[in-house]
PDB file of N, CA and C in Angstrom:
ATOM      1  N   UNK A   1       0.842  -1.190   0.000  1.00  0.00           N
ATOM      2  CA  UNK A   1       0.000   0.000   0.000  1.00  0.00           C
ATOM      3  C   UNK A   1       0.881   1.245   0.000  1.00  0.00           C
ATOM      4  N   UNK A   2       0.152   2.215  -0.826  1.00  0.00           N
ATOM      5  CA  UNK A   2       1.159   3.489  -0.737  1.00  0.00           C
ATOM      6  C   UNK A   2       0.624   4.142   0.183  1.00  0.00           C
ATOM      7  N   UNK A   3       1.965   5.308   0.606  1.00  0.00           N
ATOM      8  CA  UNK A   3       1.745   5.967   1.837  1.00  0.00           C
ATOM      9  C   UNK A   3       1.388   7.666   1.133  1.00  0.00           C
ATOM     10  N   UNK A   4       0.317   8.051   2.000  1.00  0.00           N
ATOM     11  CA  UNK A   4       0.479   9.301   1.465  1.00  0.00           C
ATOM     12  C   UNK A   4       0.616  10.563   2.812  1.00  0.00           C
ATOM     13  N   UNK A   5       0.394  12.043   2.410  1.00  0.00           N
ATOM     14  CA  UNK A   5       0.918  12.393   3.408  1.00  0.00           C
ATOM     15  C   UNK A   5      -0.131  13.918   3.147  1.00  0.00           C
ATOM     16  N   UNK A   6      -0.451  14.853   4.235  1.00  0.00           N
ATOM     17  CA  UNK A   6      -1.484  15.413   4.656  1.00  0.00           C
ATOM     18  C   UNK A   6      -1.082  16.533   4.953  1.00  0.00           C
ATOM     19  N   UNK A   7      -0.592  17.584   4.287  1.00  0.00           N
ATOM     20  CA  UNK A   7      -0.279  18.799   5.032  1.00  0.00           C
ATOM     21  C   UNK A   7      -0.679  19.998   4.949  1.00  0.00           C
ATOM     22  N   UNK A   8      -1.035  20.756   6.150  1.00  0.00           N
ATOM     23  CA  UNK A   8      -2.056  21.756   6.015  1.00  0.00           C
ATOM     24  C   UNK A   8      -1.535  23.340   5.809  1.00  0.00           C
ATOM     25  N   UNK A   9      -1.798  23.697   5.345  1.00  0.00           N
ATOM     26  CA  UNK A   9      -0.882  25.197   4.484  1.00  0.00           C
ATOM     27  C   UNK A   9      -0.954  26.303   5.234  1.00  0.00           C
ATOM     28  N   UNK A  10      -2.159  26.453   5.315  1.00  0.00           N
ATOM     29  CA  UNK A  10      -2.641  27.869   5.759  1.00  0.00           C
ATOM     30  C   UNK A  10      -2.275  28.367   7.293  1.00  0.00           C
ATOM     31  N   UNK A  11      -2.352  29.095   7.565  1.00  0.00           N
ATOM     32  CA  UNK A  11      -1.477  29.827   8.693  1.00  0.00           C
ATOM     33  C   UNK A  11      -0.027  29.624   9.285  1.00  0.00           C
ATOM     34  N   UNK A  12       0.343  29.015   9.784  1.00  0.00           N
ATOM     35  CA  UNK A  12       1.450  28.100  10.490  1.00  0.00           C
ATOM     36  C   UNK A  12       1.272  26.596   9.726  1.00  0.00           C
ATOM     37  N   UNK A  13       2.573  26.837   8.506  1.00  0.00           N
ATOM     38  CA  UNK A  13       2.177  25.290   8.100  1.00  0.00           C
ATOM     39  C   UNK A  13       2.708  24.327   8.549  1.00  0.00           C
ATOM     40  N   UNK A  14       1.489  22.979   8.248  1.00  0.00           N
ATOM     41  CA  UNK A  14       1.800  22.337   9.107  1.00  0.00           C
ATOM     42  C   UNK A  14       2.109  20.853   8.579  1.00  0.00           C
ATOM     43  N   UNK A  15       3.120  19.974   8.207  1.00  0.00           N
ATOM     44  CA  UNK A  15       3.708  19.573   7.455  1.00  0.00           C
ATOM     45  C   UNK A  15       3.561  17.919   8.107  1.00  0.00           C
ATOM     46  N   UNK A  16       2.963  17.137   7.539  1.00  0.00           N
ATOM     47  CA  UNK A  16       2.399  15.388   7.662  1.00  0.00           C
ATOM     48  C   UNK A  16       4.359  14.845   7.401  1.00  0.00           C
ATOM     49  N   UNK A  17       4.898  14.375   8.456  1.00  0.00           N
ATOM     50  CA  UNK A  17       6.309  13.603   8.491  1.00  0.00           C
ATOM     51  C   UNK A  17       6.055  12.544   8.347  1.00  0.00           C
ATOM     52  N   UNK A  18       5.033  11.302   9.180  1.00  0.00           N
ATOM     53  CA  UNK A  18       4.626  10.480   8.987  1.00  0.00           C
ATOM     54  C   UNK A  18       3.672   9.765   7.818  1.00  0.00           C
ATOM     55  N   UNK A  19       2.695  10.607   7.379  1.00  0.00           N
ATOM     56  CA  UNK A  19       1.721   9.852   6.350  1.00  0.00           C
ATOM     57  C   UNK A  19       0.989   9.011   6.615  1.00  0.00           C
ATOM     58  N   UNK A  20       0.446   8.919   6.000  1.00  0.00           N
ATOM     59  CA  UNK A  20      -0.602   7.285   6.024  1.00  0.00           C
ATOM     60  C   UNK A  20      -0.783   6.293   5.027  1.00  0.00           C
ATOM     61  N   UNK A  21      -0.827   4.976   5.310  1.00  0.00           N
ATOM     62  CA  UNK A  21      -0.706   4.025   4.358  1.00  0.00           C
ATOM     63  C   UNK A  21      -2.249   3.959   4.175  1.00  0.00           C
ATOM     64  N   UNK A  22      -2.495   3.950   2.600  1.00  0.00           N
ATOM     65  CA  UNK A  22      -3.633   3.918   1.886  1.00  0.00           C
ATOM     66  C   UNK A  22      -4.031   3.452   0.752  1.00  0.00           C
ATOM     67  N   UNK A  23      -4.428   2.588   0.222  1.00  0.00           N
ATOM     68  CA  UNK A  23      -5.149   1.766  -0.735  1.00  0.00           C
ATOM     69  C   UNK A  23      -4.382   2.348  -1.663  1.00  0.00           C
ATOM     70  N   UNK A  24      -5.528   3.679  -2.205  1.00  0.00           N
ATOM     71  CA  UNK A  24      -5.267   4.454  -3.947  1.00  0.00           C
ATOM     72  C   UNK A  24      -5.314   5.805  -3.285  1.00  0.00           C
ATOM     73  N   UNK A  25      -5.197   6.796  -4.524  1.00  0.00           N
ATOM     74  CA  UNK A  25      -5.800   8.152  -4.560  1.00  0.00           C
ATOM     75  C   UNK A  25      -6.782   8.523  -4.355  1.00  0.00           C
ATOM     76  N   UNK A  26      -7.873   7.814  -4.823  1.00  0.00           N
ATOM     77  CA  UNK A  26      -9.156   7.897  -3.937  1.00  0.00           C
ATOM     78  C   UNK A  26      -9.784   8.073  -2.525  1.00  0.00           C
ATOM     79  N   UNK A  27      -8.550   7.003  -1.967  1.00  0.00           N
ATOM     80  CA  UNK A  27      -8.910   6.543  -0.484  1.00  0.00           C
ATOM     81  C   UNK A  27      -8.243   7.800   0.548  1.00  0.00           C
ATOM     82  N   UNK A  28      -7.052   8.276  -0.329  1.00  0.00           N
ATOM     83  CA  UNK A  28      -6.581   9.336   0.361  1.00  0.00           C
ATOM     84  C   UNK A  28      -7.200  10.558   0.100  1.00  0.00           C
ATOM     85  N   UNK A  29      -7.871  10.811  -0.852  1.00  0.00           N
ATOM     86  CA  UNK A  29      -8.622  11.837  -1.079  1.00  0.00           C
ATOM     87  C   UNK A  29      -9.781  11.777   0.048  1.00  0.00           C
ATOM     88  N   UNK A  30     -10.397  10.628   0.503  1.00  0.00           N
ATOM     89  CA  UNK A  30     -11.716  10.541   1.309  1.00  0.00           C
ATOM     90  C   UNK A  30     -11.146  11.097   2.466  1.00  0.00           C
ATOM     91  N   UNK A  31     -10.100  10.538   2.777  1.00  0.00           N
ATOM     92  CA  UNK A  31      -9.171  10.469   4.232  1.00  0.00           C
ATOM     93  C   UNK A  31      -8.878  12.313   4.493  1.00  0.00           C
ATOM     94  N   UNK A  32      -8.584  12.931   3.365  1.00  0.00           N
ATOM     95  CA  UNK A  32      -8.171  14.459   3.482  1.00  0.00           C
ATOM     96  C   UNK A  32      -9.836  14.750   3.613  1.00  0.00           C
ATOM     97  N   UNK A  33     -10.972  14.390   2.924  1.00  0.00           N
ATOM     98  CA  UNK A  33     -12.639  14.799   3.186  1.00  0.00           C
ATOM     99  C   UNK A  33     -12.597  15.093   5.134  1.00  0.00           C
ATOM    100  N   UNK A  34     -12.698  13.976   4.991  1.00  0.00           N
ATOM    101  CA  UNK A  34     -12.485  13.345   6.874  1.00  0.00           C
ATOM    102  C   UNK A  34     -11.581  14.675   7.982  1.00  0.00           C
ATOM    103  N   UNK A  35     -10.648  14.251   7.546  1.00  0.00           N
ATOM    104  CA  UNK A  35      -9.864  15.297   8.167  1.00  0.00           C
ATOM    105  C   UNK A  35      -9.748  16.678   8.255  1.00  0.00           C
ATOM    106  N   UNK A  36      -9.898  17.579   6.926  1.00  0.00           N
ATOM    107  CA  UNK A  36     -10.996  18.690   7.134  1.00  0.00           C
ATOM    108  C   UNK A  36     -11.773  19.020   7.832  1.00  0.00           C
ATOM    109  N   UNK A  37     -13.545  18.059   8.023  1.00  0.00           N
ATOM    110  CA  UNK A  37     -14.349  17.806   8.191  1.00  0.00           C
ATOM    111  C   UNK A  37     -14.117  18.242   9.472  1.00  0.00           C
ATOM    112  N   UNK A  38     -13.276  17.293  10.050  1.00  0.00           N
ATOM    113  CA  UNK A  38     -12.835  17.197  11.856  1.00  0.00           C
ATOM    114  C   UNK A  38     -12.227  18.393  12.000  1.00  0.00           C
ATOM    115  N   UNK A  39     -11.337  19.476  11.087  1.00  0.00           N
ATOM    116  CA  UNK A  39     -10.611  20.409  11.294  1.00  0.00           C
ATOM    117  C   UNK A  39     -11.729  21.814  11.525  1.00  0.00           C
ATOM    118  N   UNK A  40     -12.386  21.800  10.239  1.00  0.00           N
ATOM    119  CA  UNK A  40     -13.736  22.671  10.688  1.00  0.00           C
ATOM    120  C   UNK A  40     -14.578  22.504  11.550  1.00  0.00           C
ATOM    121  N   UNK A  41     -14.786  21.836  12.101  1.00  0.00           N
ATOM    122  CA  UNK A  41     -15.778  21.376  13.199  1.00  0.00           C
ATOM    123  C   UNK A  41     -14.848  22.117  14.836  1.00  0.00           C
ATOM    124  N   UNK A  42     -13.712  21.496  14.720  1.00  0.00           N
ATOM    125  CA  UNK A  42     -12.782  21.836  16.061  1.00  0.00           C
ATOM    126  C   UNK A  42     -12.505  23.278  15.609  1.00  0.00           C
ATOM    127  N   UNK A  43     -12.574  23.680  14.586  1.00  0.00           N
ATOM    128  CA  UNK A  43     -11.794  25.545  14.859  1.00  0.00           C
ATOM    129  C   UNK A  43     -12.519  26.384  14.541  1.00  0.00           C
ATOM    130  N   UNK A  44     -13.210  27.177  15.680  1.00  0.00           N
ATOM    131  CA  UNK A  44     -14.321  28.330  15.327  1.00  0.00           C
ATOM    132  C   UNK A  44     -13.370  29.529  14.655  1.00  0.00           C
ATOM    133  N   UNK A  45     -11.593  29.911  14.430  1.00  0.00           N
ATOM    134  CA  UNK A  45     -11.150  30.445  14.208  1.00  0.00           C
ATOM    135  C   UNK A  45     -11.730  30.651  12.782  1.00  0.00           C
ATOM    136  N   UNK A  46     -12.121  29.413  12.210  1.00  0.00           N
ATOM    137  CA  UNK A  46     -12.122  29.277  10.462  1.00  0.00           C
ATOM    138  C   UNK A  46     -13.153  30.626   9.954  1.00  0.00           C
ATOM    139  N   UNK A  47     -13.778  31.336  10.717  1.00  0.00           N
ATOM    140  CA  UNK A  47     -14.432  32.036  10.670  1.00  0.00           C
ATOM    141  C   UNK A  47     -13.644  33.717  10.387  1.00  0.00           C
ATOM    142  N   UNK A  48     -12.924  33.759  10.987  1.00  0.00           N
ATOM    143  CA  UNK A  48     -11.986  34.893  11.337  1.00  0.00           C
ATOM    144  C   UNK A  48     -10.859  34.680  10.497  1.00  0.00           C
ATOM    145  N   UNK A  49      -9.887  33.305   9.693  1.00  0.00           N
ATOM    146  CA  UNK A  49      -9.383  33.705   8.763  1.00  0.00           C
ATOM    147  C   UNK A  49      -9.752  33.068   7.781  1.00  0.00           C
ATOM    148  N   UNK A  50     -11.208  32.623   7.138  1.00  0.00           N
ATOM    149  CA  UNK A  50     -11.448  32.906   6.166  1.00  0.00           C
ATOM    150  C   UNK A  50     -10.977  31.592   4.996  1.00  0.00           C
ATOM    151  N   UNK A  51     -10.131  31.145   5.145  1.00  0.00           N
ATOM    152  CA  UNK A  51      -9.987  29.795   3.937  1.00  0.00           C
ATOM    153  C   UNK A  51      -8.846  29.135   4.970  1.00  0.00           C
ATOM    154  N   UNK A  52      -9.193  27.435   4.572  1.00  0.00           N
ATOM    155  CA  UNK A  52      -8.480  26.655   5.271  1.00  0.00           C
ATOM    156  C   UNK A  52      -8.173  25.328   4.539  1.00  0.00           C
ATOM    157  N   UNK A  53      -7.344  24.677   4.034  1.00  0.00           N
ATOM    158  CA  UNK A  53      -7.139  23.440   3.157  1.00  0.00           C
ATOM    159  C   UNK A  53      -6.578  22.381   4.037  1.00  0.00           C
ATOM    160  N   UNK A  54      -6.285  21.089   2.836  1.00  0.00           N
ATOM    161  CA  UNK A  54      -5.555  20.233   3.574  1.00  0.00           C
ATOM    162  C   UNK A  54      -4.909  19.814   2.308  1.00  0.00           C
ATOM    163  N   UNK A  55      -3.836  19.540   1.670  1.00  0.00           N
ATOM    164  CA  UNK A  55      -2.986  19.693   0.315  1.00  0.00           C
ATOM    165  C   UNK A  55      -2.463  17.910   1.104  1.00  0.00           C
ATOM    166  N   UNK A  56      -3.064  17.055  -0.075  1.00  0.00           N
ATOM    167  CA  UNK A  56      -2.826  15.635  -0.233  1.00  0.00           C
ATOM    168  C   UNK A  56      -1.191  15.100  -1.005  1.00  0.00           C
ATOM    169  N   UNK A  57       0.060  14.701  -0.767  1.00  0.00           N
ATOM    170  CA  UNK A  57       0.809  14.366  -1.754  1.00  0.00           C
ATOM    171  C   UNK A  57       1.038  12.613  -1.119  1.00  0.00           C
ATOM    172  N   UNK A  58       1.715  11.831  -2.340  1.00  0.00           N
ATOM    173  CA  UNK A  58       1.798  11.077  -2.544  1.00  0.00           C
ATOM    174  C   UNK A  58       3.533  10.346  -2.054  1.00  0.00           C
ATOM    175  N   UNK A  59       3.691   9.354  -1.668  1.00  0.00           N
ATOM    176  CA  UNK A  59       4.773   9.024  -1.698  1.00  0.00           C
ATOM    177  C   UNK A  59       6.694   9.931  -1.688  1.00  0.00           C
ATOM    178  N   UNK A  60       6.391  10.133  -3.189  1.00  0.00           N
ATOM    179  CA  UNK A  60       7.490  11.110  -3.735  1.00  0.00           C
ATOM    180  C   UNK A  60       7.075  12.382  -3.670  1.00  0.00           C
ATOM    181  N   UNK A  61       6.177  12.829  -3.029  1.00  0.00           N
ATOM    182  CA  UNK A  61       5.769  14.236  -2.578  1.00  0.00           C
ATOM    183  C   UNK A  61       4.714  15.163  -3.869  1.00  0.00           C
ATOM    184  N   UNK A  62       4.597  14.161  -4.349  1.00  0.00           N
ATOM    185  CA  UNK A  62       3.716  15.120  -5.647  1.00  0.00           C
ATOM    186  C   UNK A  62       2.254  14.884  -5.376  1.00  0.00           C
ATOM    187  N   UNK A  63       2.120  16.241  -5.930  1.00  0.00           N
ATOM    188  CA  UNK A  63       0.020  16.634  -5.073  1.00  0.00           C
ATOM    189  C   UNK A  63      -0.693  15.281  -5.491  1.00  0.00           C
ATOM    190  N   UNK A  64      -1.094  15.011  -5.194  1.00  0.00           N
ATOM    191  CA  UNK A  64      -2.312  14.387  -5.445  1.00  0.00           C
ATOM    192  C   UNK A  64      -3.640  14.948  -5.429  1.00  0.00           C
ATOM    193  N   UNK A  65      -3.992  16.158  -4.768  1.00  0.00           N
ATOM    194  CA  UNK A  65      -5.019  16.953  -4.575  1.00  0.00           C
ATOM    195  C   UNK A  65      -5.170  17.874  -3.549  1.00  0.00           C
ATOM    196  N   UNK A  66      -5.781  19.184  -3.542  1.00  0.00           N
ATOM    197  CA  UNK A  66      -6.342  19.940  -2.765  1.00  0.00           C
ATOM    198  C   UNK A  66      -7.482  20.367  -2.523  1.00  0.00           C
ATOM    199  N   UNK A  67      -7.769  19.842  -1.343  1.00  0.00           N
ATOM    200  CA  UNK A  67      -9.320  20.635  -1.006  1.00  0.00           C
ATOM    201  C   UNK A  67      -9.569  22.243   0.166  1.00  0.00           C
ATOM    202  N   UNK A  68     -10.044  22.536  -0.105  1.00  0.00           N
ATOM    203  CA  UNK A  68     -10.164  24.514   0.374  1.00  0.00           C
ATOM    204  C   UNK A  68     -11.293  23.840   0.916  1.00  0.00           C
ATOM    205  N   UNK A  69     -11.897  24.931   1.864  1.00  0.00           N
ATOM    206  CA  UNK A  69     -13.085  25.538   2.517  1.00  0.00           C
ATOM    207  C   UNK A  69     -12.735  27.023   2.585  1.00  0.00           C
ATOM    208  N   UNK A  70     -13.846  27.869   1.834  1.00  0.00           N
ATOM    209  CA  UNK A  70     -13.555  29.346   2.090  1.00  0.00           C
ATOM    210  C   UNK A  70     -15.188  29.811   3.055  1.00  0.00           C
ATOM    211  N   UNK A  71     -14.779  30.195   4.045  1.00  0.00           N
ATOM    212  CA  UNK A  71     -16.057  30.878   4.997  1.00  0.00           C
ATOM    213  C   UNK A  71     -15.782  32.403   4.630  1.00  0.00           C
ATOM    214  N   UNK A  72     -17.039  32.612   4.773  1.00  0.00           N
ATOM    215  CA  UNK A  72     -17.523  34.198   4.400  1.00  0.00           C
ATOM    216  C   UNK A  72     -19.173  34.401   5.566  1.00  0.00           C
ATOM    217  N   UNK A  73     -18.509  35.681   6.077  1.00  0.00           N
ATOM    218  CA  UNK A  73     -20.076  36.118   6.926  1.00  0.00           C
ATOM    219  C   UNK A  73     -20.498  36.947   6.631  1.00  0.00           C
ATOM    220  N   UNK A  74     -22.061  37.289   6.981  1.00  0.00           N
ATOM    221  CA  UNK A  74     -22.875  38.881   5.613  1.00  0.00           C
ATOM    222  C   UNK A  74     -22.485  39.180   6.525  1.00  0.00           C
ATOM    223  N   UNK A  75     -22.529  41.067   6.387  1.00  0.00           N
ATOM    224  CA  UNK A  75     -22.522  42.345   6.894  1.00  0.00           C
ATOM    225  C   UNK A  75     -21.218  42.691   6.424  1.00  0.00           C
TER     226      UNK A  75
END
């Protein structure tokens, strides 16, 4: 199984040393869904700065994908 690795950009980045062993690209793509998911939920900050990702790479360090959340409040 390949290992992939999870690192989050935005503010203080924050850089996956370990990784995770995972099926395909797919499975690590669900796994970055997940982890987000749990990241927005735990940080009412996401509100105050506004966009937050989790940038997926692969093995040899090449993207495999990025997913954003951008929050915006009226007034």
């Amino acid at each position: 199984m390949p290992r992939y690795f999870f690192d989050l950009p935005d503010g203080s980045l924050l850089t996956d040393e370990v990784g995770e062993m995972l099926s395909d690209d797919d499975a690590a793509r669900r796994s970055a869904q997940r982890l987000l998911s749990e990241l927005v939920e735990s940080r009412s900050e996401l509100w105050r700065d506004g966009r937050f990702s989790v940038e997926v790479f692969d093995a040899d360090r090449m993207l495999v994908g990025r997913l954003v959340v951008q929050a915006e409040t009226a007034g």
